[in-house]
Structures are given as C-alpha cells and as structure tokens.
C-alpha atoms as a PDB file:
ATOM      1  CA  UNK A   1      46.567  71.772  10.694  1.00  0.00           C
ATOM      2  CA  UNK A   2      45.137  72.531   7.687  1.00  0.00           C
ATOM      3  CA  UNK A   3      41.058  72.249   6.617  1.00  0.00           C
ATOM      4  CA  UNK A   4      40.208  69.360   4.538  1.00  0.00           C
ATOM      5  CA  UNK A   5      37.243  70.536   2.407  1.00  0.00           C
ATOM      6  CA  UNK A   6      38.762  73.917   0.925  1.00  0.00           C
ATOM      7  CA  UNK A   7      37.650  76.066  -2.402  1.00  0.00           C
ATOM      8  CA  UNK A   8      39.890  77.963  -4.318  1.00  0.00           C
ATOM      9  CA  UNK A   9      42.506  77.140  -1.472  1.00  0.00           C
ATOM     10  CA  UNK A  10      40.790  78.368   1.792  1.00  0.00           C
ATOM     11  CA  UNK A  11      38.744  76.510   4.018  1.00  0.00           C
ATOM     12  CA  UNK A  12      35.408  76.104   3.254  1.00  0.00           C
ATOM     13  CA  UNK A  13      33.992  75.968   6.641  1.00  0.00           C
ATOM     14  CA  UNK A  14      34.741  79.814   7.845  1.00  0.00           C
ATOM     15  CA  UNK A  15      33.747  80.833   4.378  1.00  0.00           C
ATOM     16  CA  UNK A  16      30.435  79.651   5.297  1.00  0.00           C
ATOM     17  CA  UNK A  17      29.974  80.836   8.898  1.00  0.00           C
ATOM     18  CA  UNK A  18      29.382  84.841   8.388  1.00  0.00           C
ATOM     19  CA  UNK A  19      25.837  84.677   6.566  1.00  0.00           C
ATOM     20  CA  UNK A  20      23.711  82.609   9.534  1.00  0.00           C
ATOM     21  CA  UNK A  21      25.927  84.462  11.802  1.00  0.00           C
ATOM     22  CA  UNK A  22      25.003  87.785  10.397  1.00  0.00           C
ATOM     23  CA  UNK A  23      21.122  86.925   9.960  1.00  0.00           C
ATOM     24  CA  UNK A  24      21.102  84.941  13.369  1.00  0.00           C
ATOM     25  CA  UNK A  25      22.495  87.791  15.268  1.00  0.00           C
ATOM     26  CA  UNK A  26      20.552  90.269  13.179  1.00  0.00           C
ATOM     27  CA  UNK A  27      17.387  89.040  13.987  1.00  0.00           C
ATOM     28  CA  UNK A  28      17.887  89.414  17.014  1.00  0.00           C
ATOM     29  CA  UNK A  29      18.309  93.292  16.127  1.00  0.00           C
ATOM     30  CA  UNK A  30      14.926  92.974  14.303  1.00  0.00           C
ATOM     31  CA  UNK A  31      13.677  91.774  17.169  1.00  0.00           C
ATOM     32  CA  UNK A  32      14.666  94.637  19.693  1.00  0.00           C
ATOM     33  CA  UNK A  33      13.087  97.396  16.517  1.00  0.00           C
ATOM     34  CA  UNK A  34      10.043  95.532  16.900  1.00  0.00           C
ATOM     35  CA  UNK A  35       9.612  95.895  20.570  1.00  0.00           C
ATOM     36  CA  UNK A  36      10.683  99.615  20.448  1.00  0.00           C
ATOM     37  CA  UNK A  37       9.258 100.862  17.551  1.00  0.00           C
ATOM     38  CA  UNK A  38       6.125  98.969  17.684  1.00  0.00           C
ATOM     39  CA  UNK A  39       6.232  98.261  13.702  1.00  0.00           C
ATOM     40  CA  UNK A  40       5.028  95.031  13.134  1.00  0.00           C
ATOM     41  CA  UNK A  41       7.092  94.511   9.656  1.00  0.00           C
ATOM     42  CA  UNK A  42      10.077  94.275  12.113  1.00  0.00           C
ATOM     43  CA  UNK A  43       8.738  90.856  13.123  1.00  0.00           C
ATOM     44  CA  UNK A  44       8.509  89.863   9.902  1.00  0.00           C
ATOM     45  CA  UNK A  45      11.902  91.069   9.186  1.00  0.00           C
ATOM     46  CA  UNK A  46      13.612  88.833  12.613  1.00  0.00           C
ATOM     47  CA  UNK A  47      11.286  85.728  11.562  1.00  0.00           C
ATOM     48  CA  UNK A  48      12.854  85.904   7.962  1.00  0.00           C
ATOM     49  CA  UNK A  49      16.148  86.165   8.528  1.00  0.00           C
ATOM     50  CA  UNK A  50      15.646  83.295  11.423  1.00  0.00           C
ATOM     51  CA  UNK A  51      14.861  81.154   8.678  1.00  0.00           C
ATOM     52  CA  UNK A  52      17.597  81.682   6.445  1.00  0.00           C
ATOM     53  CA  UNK A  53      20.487  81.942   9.120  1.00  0.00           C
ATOM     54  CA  UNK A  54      19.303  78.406  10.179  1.00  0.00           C
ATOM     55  CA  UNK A  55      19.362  77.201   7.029  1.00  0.00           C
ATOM     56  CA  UNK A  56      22.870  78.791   6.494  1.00  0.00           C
ATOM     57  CA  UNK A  57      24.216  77.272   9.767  1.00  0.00           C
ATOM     58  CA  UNK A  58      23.042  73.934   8.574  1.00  0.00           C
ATOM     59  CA  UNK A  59      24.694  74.099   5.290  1.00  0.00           C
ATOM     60  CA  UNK A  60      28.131  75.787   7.405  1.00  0.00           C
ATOM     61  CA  UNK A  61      27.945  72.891   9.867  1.00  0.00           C
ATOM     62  CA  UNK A  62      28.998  69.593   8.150  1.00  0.00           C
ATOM     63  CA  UNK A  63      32.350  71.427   6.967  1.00  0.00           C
ATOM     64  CA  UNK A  64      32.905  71.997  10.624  1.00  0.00           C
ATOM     65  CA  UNK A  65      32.340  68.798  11.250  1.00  0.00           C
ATOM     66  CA  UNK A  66      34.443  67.152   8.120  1.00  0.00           C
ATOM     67  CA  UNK A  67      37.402  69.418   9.705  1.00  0.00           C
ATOM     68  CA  UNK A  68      36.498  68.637  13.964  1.00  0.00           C
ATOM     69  CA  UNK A  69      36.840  64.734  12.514  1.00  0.00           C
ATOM     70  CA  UNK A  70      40.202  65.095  11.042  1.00  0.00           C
ATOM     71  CA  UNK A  71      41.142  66.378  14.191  1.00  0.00           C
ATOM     72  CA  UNK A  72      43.758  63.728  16.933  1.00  0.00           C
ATOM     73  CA  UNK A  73      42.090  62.286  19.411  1.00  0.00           C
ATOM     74  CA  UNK A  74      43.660  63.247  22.756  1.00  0.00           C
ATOM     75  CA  UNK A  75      43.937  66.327  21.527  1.00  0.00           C
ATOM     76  CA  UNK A  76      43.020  69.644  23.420  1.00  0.00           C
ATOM     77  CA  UNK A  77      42.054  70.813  19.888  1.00  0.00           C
ATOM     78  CA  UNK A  78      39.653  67.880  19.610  1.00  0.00           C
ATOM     79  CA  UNK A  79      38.002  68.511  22.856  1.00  0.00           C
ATOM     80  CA  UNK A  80      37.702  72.317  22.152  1.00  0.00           C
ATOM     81  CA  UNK A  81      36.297  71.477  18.579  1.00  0.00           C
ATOM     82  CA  UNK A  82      33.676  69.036  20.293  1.00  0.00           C
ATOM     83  CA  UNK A  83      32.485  72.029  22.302  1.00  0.00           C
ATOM     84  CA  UNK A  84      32.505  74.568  19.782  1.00  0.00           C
ATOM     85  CA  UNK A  85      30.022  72.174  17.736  1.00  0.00           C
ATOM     86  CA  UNK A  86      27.840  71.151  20.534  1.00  0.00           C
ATOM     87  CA  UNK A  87      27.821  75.034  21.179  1.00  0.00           C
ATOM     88  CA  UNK A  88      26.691  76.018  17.473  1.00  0.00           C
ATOM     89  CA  UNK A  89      23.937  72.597  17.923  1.00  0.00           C
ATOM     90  CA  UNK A  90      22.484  74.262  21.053  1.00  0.00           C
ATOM     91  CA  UNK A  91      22.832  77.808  19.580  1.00  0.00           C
ATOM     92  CA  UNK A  92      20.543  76.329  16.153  1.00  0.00           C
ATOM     93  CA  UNK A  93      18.184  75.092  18.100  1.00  0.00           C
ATOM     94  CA  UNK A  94      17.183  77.851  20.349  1.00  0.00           C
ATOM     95  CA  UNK A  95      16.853  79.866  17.339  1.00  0.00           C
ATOM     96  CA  UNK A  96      15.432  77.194  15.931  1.00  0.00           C
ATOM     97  CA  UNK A  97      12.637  77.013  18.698  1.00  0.00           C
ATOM     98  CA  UNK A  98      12.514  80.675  18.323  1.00  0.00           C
ATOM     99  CA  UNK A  99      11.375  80.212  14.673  1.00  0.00           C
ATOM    100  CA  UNK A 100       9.123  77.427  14.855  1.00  0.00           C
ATOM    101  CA  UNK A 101       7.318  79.360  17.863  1.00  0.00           C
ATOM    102  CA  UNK A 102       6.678  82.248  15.584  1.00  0.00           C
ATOM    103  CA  UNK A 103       6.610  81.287  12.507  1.00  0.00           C
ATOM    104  CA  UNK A 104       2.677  81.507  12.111  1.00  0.00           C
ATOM    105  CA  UNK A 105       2.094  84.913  13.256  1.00  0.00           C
ATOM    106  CA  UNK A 106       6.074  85.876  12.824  1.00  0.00           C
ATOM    107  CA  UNK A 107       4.605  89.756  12.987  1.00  0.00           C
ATOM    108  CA  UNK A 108       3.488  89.403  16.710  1.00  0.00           C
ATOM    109  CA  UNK A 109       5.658  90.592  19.507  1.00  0.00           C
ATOM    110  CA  UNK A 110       5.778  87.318  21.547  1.00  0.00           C
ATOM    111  CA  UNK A 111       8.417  87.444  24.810  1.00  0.00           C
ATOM    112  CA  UNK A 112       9.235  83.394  24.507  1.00  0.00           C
ATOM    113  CA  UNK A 113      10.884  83.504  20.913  1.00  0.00           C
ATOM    114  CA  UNK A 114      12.427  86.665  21.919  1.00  0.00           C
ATOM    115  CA  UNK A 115      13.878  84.911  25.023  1.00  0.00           C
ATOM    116  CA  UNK A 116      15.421  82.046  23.406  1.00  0.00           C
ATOM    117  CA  UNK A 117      16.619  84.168  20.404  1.00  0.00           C
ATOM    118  CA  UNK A 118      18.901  85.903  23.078  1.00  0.00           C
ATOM    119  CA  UNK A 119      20.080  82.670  24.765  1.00  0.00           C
ATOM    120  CA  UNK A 120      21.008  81.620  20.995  1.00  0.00           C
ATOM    121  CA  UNK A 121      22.548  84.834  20.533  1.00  0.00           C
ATOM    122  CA  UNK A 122      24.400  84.203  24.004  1.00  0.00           C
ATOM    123  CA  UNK A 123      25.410  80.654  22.525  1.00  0.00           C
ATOM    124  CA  UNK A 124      26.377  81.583  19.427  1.00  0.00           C
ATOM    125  CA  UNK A 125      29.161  84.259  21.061  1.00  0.00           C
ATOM    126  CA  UNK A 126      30.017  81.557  23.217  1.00  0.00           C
ATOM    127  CA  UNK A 127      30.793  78.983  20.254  1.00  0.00           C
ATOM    128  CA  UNK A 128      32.408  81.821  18.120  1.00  0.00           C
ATOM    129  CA  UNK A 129      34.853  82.610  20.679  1.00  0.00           C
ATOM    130  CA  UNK A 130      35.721  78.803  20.985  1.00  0.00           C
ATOM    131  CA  UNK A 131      36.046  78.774  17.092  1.00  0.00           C
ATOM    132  CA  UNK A 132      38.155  81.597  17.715  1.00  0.00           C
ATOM    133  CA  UNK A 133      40.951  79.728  20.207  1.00  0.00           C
ATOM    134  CA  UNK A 134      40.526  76.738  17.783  1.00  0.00           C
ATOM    135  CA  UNK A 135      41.829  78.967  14.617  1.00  0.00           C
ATOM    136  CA  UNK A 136      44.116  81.749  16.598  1.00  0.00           C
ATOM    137  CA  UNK A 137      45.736  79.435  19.382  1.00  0.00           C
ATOM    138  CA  UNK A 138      45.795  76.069  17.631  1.00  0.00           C
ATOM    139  CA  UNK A 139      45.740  76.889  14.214  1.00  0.00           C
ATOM    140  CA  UNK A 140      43.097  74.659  13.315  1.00  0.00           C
ATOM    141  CA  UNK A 141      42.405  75.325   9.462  1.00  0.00           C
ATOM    142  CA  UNK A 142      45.510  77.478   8.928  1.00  0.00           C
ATOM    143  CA  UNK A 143      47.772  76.309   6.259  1.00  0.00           C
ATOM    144  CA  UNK A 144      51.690  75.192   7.816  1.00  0.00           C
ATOM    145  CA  UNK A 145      53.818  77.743   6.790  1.00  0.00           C
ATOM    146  CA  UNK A 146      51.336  80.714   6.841  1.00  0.00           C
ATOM    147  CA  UNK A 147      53.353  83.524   6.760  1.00  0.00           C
ATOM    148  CA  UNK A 148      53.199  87.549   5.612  1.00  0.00           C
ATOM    149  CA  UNK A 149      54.489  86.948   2.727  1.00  0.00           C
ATOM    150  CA  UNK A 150      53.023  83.593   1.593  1.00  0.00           C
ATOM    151  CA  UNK A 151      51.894  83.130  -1.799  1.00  0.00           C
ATOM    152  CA  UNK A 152      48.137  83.639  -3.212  1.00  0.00           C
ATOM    153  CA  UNK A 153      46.190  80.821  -2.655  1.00  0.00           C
ATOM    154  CA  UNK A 154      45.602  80.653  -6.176  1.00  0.00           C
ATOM    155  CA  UNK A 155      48.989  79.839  -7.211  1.00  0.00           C
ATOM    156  CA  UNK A 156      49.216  76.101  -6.084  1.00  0.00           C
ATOM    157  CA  UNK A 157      52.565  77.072  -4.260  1.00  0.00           C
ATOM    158  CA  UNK A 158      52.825  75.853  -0.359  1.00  0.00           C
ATOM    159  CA  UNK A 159      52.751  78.906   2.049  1.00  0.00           C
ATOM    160  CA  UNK A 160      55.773  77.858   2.945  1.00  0.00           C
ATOM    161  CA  UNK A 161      58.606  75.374   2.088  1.00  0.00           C
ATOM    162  CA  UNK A 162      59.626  73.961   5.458  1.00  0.00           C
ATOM    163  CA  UNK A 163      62.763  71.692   5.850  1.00  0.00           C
ATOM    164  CA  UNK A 164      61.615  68.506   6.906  1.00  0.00           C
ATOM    165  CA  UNK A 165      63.139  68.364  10.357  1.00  0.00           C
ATOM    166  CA  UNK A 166      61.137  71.887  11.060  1.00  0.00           C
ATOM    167  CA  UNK A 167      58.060  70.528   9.794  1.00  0.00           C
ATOM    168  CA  UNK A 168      58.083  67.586  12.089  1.00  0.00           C
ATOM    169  CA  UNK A 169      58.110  69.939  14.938  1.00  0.00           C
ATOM    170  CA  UNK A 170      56.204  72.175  14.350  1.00  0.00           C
ATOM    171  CA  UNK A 171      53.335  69.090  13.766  1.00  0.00           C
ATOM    172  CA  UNK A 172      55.038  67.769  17.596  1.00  0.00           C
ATOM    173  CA  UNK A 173      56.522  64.850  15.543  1.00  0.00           C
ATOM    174  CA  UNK A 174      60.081  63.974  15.575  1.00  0.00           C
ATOM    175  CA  UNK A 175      60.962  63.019  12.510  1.00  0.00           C
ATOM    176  CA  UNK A 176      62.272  59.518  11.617  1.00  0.00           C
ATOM    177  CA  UNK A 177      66.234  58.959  12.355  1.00  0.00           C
ATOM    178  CA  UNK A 178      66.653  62.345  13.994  1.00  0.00           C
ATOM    179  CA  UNK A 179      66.724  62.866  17.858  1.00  0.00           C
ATOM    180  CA  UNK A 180      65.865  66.147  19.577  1.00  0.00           C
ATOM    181  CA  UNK A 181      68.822  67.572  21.222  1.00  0.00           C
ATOM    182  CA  UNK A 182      68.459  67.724  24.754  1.00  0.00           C
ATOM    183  CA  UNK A 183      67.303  70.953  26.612  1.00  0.00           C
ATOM    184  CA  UNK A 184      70.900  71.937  27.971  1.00  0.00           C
ATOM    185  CA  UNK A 185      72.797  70.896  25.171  1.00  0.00           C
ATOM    186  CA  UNK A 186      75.215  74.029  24.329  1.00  0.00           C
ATOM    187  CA  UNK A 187      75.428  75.655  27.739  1.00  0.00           C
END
C-alpha cells in the first residue's frame, strides 16, 4: 500500500522520522557524558536536543497518522499501525516529561529525567521495530510494483506496470469477472 502524503515521490512520513529519532536517542548519549564526565555543558547539550527531537516527532507524527488512517480496518496492518503510534505517543511523552523536568536547570545531573529518557529510549526501539514489520512485512508505504529495477521516483513512471489480474492479488482482491482457479487445479 502506498503512503498518501509523499514529496518528490516518497513518503513523507519516514522522511521525517530520522531527525527526533537521532536527537531523541542522542540525548540520551548526552546524558550518559554528563554523568561520566561530570561536564555540565553535556546537560545542556541532552536538554537541547530533547527539545528539538520532540518538536521533530510532532511535526513526523501527523504523516504517520494521515498514512495509519488510510489503512483497512480488520486489518493486521491497522492494528500494528495503532500500536506503533500509541508507542511513538508514550515514547514523546516520557521524553517529554524528561524535558519539562529539566528544562530550568537543564545543566544539572538529575536521576528522574534521566530515568524516563531511557524508558523513552526503550519505547522508541519498541515503536521503531513495529514501524519496521509495518514497512518490511506488510509493505505499508511501499509503492506496488517496487522492484530493483524500478524507475526514479522522479520520472512519474509506476514502479511497475502490473496486469490487472496480478494487481488484484497482490492487493487480496479478485478482480471483477475473473475467478481464482482452485488450489489443485493442474495436478
């Protein structure tokens, strides 16, 4: 199924996800300097990039969102994609807590924000590898036809021109006026 909000003809939402990732996670690696090194500017450093990976994952999320929607119901897709975002929610808002608890002495070395900056760390991995199974087993966001040879992006071709009858099942729809042959047929 492919995305529905893309740019220059990949999806935006995945475009997106990298920066808070990166700053989330690195924080976190600001974080453990601090406590080892002792250097205060390290706190400074996690409580920064806190701010702006939060702000990145809010931007990242309504794409996700836009996409999860577009989804079938009764899907294990749409279940999957309904944990995935309550798994990035919860993963925001313990870093989220994490910032708001610092963020007036963000130098200190305080054990609470720390805490919940590694359960949102834990979360986020979590979430990522459910994004993960969404994309790589269900091909959530990946355009029908993708193949190693497919076309740029760019070049307003189709990945792929699919006969209709392969189409339909490959989507799991039979298509109209055509029956599938039964399972035995042949042998």
């Amino acid at each position: 199924m492919e995305s529905h909000v893309k740019v220059f003809g990949h999806a935006v939402h995945p475009i997106l996800i990298p920066l808070p990732l990166g700053l989330l996670s690195g924080s976190v690696a600001f974080d453990l300097l601090h406590r080892v090194s002792g250097d205060r500017a390290w706190g400074t450093a996690a409580t920064a990039a806190l701010g702006a990976g939060l702000v990145g994952g809010v931007v990242a999320a309504p794409f996700g969102l836009v996409d999860w929607l577009a989804l079938p119901d009764g899907t294990r897709a749409k279940r999957v994609g309904l944990l995935h975002g309550i798994g990035n929610a919860g993963m925001l808002s313990l870093f989220g807590a994490s910032w708001w608890l610092r963020r007036e002495e963000p130098e200190t070395l305080q054990s609470g924000p720390f805490a919940l900056s590694l359960a949102g760390l834990t979360m986020a991995a979590l979430a990522g590898w459910l994004g993960g199974e969404l994309v790589e087993r269900m091909g959530v966001g990946v355009d029908l036809g993708a193949n190693l040879n497919a076309p740029s992006s760019l070049s307003d071709q189709p990945a792929r021109t699919i006969p209709p009858e392969r189409l339909a099942k490959m989507s799991g729809e039979q298509p109209v006026g055509r029956e599938e042959p039964a399972a035995d047929a042949g042998r």
